[in-house]
Protein backbone atom coordinates (compact mmCIF):
# COMPACT_ATOMS: atom_id res chain seq x y z
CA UNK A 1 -0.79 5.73 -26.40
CA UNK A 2 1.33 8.79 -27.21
CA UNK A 3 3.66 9.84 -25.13
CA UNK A 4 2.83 13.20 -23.61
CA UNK A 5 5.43 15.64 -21.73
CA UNK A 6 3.94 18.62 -19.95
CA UNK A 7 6.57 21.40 -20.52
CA UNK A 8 6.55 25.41 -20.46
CA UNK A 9 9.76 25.98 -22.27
CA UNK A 10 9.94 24.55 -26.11
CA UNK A 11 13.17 22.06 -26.78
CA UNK A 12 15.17 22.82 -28.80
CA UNK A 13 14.80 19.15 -30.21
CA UNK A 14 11.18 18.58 -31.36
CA UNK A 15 9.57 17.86 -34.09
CA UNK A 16 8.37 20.78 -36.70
CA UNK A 17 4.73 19.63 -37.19
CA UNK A 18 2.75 21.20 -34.83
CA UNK A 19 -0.39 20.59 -32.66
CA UNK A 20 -2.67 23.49 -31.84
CA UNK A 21 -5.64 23.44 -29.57
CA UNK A 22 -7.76 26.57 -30.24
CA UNK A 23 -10.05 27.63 -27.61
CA UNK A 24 -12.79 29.34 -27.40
CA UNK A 25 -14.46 29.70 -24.11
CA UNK A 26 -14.61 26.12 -22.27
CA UNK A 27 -14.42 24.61 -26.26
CA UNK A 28 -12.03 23.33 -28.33
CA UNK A 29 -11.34 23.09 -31.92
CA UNK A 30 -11.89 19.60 -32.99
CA UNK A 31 -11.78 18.13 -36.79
CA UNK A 32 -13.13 15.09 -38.30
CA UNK A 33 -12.48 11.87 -36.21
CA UNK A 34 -10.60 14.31 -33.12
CA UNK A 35 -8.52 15.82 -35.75
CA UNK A 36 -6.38 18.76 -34.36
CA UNK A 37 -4.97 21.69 -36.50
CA UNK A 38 -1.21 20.90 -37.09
CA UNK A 39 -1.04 25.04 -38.61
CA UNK A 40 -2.38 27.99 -36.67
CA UNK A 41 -6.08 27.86 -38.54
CA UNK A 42 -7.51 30.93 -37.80
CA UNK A 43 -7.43 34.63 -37.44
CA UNK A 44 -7.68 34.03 -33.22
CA UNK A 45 -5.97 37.32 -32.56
CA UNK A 46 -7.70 39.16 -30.37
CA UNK A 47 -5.35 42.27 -28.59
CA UNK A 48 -2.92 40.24 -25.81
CA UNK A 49 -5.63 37.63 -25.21
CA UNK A 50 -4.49 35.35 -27.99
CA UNK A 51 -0.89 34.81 -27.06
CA UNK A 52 0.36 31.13 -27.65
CA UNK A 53 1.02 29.10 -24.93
CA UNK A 54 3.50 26.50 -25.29
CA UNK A 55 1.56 23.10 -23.75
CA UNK A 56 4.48 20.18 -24.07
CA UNK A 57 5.54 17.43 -26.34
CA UNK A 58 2.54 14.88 -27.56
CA UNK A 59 4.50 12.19 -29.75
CA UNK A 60 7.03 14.13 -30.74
CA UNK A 61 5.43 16.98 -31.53
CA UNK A 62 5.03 20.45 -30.02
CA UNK A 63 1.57 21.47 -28.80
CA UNK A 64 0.00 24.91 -28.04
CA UNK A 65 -3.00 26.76 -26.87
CA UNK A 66 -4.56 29.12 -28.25
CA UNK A 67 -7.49 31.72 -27.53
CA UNK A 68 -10.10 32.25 -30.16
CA UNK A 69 -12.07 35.55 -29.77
CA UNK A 70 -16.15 34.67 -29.05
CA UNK A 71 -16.68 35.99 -33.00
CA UNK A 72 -14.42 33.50 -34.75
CA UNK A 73 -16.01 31.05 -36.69
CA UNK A 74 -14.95 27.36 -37.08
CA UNK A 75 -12.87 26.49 -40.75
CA UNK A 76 -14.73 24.12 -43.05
CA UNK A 77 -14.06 20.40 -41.30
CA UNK A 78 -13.65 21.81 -37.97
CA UNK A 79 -16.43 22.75 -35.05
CA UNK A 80 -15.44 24.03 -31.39
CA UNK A 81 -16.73 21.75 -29.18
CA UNK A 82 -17.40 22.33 -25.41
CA UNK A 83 -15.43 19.63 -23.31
CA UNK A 84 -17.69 16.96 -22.09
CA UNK A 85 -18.41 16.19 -25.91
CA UNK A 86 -14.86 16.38 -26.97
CA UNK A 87 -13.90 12.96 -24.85
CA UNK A 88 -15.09 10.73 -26.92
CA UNK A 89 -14.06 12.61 -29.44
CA UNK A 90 -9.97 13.20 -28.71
CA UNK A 91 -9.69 10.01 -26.11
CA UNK A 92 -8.00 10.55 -22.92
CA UNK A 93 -4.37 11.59 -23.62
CA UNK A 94 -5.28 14.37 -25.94
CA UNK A 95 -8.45 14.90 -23.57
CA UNK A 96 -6.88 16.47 -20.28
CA UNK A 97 -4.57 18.05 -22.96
CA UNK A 98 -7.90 19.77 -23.69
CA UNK A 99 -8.28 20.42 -20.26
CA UNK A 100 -4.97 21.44 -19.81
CA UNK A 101 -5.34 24.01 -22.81
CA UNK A 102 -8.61 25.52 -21.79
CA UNK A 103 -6.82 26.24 -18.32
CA UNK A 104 -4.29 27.97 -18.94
CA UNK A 105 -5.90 30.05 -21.49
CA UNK A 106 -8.82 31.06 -18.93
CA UNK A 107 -5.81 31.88 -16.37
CA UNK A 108 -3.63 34.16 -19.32
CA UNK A 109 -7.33 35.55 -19.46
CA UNK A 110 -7.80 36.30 -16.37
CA UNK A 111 -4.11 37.27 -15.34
CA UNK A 112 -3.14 39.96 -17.76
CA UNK A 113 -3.60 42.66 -15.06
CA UNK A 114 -1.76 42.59 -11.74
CA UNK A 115 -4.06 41.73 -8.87
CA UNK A 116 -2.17 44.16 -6.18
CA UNK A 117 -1.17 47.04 -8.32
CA UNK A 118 -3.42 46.66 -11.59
CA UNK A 119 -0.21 46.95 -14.02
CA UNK A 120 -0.35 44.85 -17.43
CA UNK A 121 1.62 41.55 -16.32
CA UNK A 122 4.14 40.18 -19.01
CA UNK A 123 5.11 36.15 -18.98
CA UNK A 124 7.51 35.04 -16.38
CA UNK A 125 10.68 33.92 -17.95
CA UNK A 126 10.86 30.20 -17.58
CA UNK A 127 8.22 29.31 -15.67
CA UNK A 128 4.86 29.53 -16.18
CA UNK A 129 3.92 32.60 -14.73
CA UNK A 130 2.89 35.86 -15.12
CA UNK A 131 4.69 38.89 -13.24
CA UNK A 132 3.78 42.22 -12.78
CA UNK A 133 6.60 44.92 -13.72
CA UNK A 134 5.12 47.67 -11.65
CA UNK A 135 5.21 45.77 -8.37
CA UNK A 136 6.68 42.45 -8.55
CA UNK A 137 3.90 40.17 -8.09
CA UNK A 138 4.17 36.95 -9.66
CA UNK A 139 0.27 34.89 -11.03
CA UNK A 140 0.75 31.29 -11.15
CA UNK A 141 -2.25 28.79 -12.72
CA UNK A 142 -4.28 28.32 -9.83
CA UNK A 143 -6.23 25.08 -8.75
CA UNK A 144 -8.94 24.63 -6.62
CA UNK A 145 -8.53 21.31 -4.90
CA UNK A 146 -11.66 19.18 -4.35
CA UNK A 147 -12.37 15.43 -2.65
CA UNK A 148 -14.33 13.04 -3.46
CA UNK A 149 -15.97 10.33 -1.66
CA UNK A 150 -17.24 6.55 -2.00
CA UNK A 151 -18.97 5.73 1.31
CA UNK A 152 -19.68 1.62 1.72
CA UNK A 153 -21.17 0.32 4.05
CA UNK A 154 -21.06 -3.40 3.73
CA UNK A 155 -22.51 -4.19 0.23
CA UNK A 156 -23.97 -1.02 0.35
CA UNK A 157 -22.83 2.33 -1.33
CA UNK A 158 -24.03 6.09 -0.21
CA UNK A 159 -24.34 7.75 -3.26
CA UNK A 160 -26.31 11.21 -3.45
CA UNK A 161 -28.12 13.42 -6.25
CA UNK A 162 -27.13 16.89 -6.28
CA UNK A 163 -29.66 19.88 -6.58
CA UNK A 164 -27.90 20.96 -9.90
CA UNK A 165 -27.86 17.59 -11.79
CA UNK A 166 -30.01 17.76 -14.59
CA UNK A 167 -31.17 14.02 -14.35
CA UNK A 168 -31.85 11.32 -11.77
CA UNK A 169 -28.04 10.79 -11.38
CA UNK A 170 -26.55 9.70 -8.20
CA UNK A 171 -23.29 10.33 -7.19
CA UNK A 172 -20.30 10.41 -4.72
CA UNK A 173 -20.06 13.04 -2.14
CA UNK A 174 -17.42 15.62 -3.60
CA UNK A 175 -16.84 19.06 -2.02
CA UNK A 176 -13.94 21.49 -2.15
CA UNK A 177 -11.27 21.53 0.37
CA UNK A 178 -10.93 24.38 3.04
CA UNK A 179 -7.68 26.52 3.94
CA UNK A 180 -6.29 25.10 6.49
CA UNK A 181 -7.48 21.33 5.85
CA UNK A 182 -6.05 17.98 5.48
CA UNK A 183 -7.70 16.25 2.98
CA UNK A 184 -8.72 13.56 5.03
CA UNK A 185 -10.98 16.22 7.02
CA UNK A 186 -12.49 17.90 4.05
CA UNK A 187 -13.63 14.19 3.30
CA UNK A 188 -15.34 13.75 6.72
CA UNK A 189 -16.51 17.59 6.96
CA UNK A 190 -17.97 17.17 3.23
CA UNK A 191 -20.09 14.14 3.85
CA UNK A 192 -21.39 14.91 7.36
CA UNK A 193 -22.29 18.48 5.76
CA UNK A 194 -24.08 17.26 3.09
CA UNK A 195 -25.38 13.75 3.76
CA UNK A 196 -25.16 13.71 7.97
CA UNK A 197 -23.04 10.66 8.56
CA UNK A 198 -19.29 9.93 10.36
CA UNK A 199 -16.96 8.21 8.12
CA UNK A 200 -13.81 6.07 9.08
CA UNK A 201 -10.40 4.78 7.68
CA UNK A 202 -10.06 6.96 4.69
CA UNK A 203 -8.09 5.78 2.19
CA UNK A 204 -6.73 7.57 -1.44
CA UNK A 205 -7.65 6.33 -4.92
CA UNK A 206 -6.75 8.74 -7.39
CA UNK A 207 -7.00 11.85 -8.79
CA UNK A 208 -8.38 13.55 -11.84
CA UNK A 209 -7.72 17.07 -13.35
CA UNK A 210 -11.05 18.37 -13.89
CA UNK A 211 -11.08 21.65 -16.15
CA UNK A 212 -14.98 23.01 -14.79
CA UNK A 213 -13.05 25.31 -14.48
CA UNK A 214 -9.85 24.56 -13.02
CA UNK A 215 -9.75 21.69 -10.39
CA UNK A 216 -7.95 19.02 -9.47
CA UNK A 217 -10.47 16.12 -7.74
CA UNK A 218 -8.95 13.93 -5.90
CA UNK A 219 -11.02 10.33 -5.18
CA UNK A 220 -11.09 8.39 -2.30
CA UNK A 221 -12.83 5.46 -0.49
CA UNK A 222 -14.47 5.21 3.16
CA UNK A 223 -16.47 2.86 5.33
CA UNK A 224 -19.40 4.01 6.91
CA UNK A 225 -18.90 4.72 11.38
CA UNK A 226 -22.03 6.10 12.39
CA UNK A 227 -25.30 8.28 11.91
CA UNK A 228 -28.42 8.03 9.46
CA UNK A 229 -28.34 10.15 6.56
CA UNK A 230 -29.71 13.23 6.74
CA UNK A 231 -29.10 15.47 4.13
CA UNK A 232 -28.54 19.34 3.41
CA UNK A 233 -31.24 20.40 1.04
CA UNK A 234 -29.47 23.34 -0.07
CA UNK A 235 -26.68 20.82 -1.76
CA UNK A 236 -28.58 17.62 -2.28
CA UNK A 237 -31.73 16.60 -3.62
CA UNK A 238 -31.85 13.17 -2.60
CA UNK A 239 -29.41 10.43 -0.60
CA UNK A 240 -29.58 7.01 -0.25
CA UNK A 241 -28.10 3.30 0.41
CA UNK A 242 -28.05 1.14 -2.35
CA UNK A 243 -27.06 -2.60 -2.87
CA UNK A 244 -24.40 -3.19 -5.45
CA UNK A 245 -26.69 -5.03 -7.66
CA UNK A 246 -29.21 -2.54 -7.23
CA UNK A 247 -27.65 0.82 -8.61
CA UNK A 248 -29.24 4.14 -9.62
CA UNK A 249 -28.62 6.15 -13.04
CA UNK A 250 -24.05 6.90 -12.14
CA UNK A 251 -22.47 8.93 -13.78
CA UNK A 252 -20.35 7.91 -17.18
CA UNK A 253 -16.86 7.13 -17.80
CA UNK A 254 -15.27 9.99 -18.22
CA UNK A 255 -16.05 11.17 -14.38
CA UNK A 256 -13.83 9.94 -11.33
CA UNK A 257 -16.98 9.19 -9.68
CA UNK A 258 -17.71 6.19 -12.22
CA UNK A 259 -13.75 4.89 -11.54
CA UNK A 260 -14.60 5.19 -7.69
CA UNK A 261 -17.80 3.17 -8.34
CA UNK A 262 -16.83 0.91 -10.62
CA UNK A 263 -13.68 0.33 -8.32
CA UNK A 264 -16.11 -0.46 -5.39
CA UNK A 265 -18.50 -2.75 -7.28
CA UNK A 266 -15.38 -4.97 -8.32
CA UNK A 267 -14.62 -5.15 -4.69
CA UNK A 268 -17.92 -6.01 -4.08
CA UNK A 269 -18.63 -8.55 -6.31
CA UNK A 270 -15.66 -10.46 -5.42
CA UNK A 271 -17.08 -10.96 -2.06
C-alpha cells in the first residue's frame, strides 16, 4: 500500500508529479481503473471557491483538492463519481483520501465568511484554518463525532433497520454523540433511545472517518444487561435478535458496521 502522510503545509522535498482530486459536490473525479489527474484537468475556477488545498504526500507525491463548479463537465476518460461508488473504484488508501478531499472542500465552502462578524476569512498561515481579519475568529474543519454499537447477547446480535434505509438492511445502533458526553454514555443513551435495552461493559473497536458529510464513527462492542427491545419508530423501522448463523441483509464492506459484525461473528464462531 502507498504510504500516505496527511499534511497542510507542502515540503519542500516531494516529488513534482502531482495528484489532484477534483470535487464536485460529494463526487470525485475518477479515470479509467481509479485513475486520478496528475495535472489540474479542468477549468474548476469558480470565484474563491476553487482554491487548492494542499491534502499530504501519497507515495511520494503531492496531493490536492480541488472544487469543481456544479457546471463543469467531466474530460474525455474521466466521470465524477459520488463516494460510495468510488471505493471500489480508488481502494481504501486513496478512498478516505476521497473523503478527506470532499471535506475539506465542503468546509473552505462553507467557511469563506466569518461566522461572528460576516468578514471574507483568508487561510490561516500554517495550519489549517481559516481566520477572519475583521474580528479574529479562527474556522477549523469540524467533525461531528458519532458511536456505533454491536449489542450480543450470547450467540445473538441486536441489529436494527433504520427508517431511511432503502432496503431490508439491518444494522448496528449508531447515533451522534451529545455535548457534554463520554462516549461510553452516548453508546448506552443511543441504544436505549432507539431500541429500549441497558447495555454493559463497553468496550472500543475502531474508528472510521465517514465523509456523509463530515464524521468521524467510532465502533464499539457491548453485551446485552437488561430490557426487551422496544424500539423508537421515529428512528427505526424494525429491531431484532438474530443467531449468528441466521443473519439478515448487513451492510457491505466498506461500512464499520460490516467490520463490527464480521468481528463479532468470528468471535462467535470460535465458540
Amino acid at each position: 500500500m502507498e504510504a500516505w502522510e496527511a499534511l497542510v503545509v507542502p515540503p519542500s522535498a516531494v516529488g513534482s508529479e502531482e495528484l489532484w482530486w477534483c470535487v464536485q459536490g460529494n463526487r470525485v473525479l475518477v479515470g479509467a481503473e481509479g485513475a486520478l489527474p496528475v495535472t489540474l484537468p479542468l477549468a474548476a475556477a469558480d470565484g474563491d471557491a476553487a482554491e487548492p488545498l494542499f491534502l499530504g504526500v501519497l507515495g511520494g507525491r503531492p496531493c490536492w483538492a480541488v472544487e469543481a463548479a456544479a457546471a463543469v463537465e467531466a474530460p474525455e476518460g474521466y466521470a465524477f463519481v459520488d463516494l460510495f461508488s468510488a471505493h471500489a473504484l480508488l481502494g481504501e488508501r486513496r478512498w478516505a483520501i476521497a473523503g478527506r478531499a470532499v471535506q475539506l472542500v465542503d468546509w473552505a465552502r462553507c467557511h469563506r465568511f466569518c461566522g461572528r462578524c460576516g468578514a471574507a476569512t483568508v487561510p490561516s498561515a500554517g495550519e489549517r484554518a481559516r481566520k477572519c481579519p475583521s474580528c479574529g475568529l479562527l474556522a477549523f474543519p469540524r467533525l461531528a463525532p458519532a458511536v456505533i454499537t454491536l449489542v450480543s447477547r450470547g450467540d445473538e446480535a441486536l441489529l436494527a433497520r433504520n427508517v431511511n434505509f432503502g432496503a431490508a438492511m439491518y444494522s448496528c445502533i449508531a447515533g451522534f454523540v451529545e455535548p457534554g458526553e463520554t462516549l461510553e454514555e452516548a453508546v448506552a443513551r443511543e441504544v436505549r433511545e432507539e431500541v429500549g435495552v441497558e447495555v454493559r461493559d463497553v468496550r472500543y473497536q475502531s474508528s472510521q472517518p465517514w465523509p456523509f458529510p463530515h464524521s468521524l464513527m467510532i465502533g464499539f462492542r457491548a453485551e446485552w444487561a437488561s430490557g426487551a427491545i422496544e424500539i423508537d419508530p421515529t428512528e427505526i423501522a424494525d429491531a431484532q435478535w438474530f443467531r449468528f448463523d441466521q443473519l439478515p441483509q448487513v451492510p457491505p464492506g466498506i461500512s464499520i458496521a460490516r467490520s463490527l459484525i464480521d468481528g463479532w461473528l468470528r468471535d462467535a464462531r470460535s465458540r
